[in-house]
C-alpha atoms as a PDB file:
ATOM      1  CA  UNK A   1      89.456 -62.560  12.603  1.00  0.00           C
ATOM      2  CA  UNK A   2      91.257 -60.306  14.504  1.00  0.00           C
ATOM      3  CA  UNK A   3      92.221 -58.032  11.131  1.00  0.00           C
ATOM      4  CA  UNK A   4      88.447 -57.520  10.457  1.00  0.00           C
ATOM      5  CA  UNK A   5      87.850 -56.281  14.524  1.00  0.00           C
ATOM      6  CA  UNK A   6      90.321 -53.611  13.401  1.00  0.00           C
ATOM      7  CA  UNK A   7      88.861 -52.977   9.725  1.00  0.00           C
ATOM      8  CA  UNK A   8      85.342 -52.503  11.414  1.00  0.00           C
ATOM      9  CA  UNK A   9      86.934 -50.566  13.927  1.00  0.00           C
ATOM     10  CA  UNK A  10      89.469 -48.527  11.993  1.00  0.00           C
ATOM     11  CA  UNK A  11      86.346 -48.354   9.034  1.00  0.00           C
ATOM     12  CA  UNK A  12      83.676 -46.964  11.680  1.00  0.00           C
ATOM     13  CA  UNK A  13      86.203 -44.312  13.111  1.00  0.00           C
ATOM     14  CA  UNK A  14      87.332 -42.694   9.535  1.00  0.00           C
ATOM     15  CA  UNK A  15      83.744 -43.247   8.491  1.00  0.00           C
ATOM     16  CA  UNK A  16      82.547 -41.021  11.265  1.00  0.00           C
ATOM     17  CA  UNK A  17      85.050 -38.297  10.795  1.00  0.00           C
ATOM     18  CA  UNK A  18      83.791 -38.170   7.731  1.00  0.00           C
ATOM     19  CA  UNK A  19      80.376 -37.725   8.463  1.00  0.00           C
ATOM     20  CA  UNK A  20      80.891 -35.169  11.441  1.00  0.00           C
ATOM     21  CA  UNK A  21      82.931 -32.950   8.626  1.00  0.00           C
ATOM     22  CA  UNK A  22      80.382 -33.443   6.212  1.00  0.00           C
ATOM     23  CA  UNK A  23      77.446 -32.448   8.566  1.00  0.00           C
ATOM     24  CA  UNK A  24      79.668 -29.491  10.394  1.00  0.00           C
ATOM     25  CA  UNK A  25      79.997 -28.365   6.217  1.00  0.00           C
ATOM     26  CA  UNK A  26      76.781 -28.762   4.772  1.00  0.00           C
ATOM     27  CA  UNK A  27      75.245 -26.928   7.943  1.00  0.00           C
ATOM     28  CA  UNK A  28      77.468 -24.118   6.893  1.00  0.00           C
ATOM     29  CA  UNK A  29      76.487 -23.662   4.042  1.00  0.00           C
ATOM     30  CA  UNK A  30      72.981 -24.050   4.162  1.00  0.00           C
ATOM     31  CA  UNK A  31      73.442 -21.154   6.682  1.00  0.00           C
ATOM     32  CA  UNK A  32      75.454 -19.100   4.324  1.00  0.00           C
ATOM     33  CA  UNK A  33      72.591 -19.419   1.647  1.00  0.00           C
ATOM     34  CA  UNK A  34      69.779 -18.452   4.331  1.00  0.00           C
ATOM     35  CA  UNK A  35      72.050 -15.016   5.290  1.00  0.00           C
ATOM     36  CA  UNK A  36      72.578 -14.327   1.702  1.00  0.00           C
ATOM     37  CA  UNK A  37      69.021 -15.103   1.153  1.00  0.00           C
ATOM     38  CA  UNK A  38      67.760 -12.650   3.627  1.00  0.00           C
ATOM     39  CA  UNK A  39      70.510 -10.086   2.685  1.00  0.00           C
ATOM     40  CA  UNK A  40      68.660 -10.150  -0.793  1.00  0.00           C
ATOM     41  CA  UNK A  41      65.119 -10.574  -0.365  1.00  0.00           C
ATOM     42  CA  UNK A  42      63.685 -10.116   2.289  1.00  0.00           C
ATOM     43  CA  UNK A  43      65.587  -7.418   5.126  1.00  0.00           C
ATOM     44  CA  UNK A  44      62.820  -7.370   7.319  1.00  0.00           C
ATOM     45  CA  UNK A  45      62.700  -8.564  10.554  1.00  0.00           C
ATOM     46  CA  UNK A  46      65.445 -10.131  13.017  1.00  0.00           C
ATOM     47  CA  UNK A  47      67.944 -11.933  10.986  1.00  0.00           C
ATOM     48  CA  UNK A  48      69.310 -14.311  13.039  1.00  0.00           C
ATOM     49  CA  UNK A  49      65.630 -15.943  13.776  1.00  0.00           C
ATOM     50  CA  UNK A  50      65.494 -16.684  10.365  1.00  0.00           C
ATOM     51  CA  UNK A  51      68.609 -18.086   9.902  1.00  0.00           C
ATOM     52  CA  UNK A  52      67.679 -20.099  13.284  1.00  0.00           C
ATOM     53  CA  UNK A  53      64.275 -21.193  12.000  1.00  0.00           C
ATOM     54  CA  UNK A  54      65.648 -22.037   8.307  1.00  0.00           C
ATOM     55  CA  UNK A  55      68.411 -24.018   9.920  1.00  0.00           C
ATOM     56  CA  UNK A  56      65.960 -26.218  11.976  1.00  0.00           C
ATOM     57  CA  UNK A  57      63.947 -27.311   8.920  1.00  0.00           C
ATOM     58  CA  UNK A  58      66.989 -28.264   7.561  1.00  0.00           C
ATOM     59  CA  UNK A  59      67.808 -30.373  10.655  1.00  0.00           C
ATOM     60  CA  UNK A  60      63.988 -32.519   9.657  1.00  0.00           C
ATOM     61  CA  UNK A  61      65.424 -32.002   6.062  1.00  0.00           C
ATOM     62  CA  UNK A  62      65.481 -35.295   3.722  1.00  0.00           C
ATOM     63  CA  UNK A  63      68.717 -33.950   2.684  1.00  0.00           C
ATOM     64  CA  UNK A  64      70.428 -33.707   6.062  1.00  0.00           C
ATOM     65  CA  UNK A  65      69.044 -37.504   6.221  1.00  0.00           C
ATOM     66  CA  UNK A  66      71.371 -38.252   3.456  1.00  0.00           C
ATOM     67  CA  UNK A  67      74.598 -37.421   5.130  1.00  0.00           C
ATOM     68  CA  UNK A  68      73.774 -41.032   6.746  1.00  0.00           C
ATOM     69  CA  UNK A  69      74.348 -42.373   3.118  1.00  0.00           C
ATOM     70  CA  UNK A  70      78.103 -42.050   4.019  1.00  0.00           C
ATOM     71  CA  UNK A  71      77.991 -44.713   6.480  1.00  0.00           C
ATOM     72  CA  UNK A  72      75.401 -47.143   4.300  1.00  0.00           C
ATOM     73  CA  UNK A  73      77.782 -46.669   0.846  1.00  0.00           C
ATOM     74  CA  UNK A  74      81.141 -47.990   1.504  1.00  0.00           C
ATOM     75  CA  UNK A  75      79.926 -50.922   4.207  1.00  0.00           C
ATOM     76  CA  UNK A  76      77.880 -51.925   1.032  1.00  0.00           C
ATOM     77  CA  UNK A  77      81.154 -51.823  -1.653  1.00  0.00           C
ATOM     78  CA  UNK A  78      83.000 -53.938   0.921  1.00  0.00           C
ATOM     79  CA  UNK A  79      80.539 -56.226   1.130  1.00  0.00           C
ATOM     80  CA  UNK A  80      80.097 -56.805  -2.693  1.00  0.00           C
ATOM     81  CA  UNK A  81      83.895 -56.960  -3.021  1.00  0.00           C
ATOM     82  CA  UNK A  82      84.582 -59.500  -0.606  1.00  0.00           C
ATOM     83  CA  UNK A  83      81.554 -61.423  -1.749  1.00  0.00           C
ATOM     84  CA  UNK A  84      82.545 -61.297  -5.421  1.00  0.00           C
ATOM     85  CA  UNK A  85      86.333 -62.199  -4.529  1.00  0.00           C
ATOM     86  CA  UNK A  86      85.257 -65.190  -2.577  1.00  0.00           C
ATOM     87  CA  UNK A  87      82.300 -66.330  -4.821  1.00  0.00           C
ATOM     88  CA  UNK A  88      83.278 -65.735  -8.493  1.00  0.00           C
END
């Protein structure tokens, strides 16, 4: 019992280093494409409200809400694996 304390442990750790370098790098680029964006198209106005107000609808974005998917995906595989090693 006390092995799977540390897997959940160990497992919840990794998985949120994960996630926090995932978010921290998707949020950079999204802000990347809204700078070249306005650098292209539109050059009028204050840049850096744009980039702010692009970068807060991503923040409500569905995509952002799939960054979750990295905790959800692997706590699922384990699950099947253990179940199919103990039940077939």
């Amino acid at each position: 019992m006390l092995q799977l304390g540390r897997l959940i442990v160990v497992g919840f750790v990794v998985l949120t280093v994960i996630y926090a370098v995932v978010s921290v790098w998707s949020r950079m680029v999204r802000r990347r494409k809204l700078a070249r964006e306005w650098d292209q198209e539109i050059r009028q106005g204050d840049r850096e409200a744009f980039i702010r107000d692009g970068l807060e609808n991503y923040d409500d974005s569905f995509r952002r809400k799939l960054i979750l998917l990295v905790y959800i995906v692997p706590v699922v595989l384990i699950a099947v694996i253990i179940y199919m090693m103990n039940f077939y």
